[in-house]
Protein backbone atom coordinates (compact mmCIF):
# COMPACT_ATOMS: atom_id res chain seq x y z
CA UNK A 1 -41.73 0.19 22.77
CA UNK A 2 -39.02 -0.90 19.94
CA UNK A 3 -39.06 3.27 19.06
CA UNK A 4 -37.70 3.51 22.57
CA UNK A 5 -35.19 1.12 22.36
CA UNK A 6 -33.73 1.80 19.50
CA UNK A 7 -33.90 5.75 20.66
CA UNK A 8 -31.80 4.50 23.94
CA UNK A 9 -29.02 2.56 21.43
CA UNK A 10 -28.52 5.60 19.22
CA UNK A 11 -28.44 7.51 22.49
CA UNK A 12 -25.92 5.47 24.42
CA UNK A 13 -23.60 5.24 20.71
CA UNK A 14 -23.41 8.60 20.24
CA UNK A 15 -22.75 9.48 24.14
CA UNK A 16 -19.93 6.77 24.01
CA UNK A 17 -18.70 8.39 20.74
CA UNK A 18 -17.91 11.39 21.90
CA UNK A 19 -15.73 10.88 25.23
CA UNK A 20 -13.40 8.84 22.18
CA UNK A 21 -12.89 11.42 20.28
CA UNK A 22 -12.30 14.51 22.73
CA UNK A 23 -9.49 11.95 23.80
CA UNK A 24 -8.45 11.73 20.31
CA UNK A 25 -7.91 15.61 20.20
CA UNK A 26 -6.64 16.07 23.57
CA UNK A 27 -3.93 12.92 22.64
CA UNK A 28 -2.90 14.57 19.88
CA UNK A 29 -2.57 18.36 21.81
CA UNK A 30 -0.24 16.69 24.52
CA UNK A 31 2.13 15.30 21.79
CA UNK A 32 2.00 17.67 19.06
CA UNK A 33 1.05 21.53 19.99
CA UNK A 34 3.63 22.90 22.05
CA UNK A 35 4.00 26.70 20.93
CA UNK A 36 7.26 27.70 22.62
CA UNK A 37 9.08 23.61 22.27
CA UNK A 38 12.90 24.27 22.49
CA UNK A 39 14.75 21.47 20.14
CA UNK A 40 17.09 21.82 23.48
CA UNK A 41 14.46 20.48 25.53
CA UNK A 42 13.50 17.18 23.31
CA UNK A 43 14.51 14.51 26.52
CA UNK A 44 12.79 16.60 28.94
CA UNK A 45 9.51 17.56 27.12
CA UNK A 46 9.16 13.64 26.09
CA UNK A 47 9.62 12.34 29.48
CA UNK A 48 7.16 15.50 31.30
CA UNK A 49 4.38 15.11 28.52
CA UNK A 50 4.78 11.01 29.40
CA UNK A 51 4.17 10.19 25.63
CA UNK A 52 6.63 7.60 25.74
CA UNK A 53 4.73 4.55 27.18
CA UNK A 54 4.51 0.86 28.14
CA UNK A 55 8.74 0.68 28.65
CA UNK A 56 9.38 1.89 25.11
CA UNK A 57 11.19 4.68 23.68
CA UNK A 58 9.47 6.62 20.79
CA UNK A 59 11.39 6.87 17.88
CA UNK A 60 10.30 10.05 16.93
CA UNK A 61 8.03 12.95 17.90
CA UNK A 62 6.57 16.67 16.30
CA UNK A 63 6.07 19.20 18.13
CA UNK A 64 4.57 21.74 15.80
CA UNK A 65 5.07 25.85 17.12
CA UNK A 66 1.44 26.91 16.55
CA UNK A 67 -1.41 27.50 18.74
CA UNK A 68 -4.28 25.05 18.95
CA UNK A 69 -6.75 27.12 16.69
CA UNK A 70 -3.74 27.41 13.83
CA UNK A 71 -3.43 23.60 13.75
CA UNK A 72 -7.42 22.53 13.83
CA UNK A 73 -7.98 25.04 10.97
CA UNK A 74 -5.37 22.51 8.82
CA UNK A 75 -8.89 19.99 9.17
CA UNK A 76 -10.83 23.33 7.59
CA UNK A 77 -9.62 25.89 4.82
CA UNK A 78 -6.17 25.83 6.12
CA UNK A 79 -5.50 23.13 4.96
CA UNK A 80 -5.98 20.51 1.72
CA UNK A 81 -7.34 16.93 1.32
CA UNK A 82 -4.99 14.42 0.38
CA UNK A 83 -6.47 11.36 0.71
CA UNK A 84 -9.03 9.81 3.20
CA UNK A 85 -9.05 11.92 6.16
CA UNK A 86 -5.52 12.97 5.79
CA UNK A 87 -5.71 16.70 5.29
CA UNK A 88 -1.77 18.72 4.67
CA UNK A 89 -1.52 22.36 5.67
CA UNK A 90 -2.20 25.45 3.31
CA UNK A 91 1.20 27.04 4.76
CA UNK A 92 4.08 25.88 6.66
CA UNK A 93 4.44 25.43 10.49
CA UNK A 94 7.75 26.01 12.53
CA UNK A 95 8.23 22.33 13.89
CA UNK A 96 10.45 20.57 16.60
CA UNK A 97 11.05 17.02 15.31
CA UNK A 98 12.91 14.67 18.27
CA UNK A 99 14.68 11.90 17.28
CA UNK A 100 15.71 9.08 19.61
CA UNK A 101 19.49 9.16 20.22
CA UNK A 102 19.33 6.97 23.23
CA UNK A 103 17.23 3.94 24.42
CA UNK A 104 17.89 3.57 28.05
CA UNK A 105 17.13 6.14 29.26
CA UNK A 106 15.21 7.36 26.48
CA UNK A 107 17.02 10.27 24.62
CA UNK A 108 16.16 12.61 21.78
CA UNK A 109 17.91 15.47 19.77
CA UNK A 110 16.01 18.06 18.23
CA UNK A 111 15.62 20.22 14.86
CA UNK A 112 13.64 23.27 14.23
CA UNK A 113 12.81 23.51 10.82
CA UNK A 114 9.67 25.01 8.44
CA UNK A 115 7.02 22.12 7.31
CA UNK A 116 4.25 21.65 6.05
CA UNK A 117 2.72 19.29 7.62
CA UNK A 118 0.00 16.27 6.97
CA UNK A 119 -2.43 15.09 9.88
CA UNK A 120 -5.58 12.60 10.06
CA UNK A 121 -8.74 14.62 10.81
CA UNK A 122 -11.70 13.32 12.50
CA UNK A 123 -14.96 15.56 13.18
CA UNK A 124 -12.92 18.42 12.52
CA UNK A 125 -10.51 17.73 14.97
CA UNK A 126 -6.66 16.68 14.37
CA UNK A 127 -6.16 13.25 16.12
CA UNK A 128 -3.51 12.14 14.49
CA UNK A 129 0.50 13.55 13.12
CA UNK A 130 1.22 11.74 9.60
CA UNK A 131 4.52 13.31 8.65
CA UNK A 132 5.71 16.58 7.38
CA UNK A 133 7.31 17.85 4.64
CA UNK A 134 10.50 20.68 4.25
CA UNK A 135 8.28 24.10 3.74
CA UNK A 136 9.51 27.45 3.35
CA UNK A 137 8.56 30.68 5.66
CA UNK A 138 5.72 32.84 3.51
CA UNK A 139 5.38 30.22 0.72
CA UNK A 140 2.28 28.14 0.17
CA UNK A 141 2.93 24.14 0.98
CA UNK A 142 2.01 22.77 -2.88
């Protein structure tokens, strides 16, 4: 009878586990992938994308120019470790970075530039955007 218990607890931890982090990875795909951002289009990709939250203007956002695949291989060989789960990319990513010009409403203004950038892998999965770094097109990020 305890077998069966304990069976049910590990069952019902790892079921509750995984809902978590598919959110995780789906979070960080509505703020961070966007493979055709325009820096034009910082206010209005913010505001549709409704990752500002609770009243509050985010100070800053990446969007990085890449398709989902390119970015999850930075938690695999595309990328290096750098300390706990933070894992920077191989090569460099083009990358829209908004930064708040205005708090009410909230306003950004954008820059495209080359990065290499540094994200927190879980399972595999990106979850969460550390910070990036200036890169340069068909150089290796060292």
């Amino acid at each position: 009878m305890e077998i069966r218990v304990l069976g049910l607890v590990l069952m019902l931890v790892l079921c509750a586990a995984l809902p978590a982090e598919a959110q995780n990875w789906a979070a960080f795909k509505k703020k961070h992938i966007y493979p055709s951002m325009d820096e034009k289009r910082c206010t209005e990709t913010i505001e549709d994308k409704g990752i500002n939250y609770g009243g509050t203007c985010k100070i800053k956002n990446s969007f990085i120019l890449a398709t989902e695949s390119q970015v999850k291989a930075v938690c695999g060989n595309a990328g290096k470790p750098v300390g706990g789960n933070l894992r920077e990319s191989n090569n460099p990513f083009i990358v829209v970075t908004c930064n708040r010009a205005g708090s009410n409403p909230c306003t950004y203004n954008g820059q495209k530039r080359t990065q290499c950038i540094t994200i927190t892998c879980e399972n595999g999965y990106p979850v969460h955007y550390e910070r990036e770094r200036p890169g340069q097109s068909g150089q290796t990020c060292k």
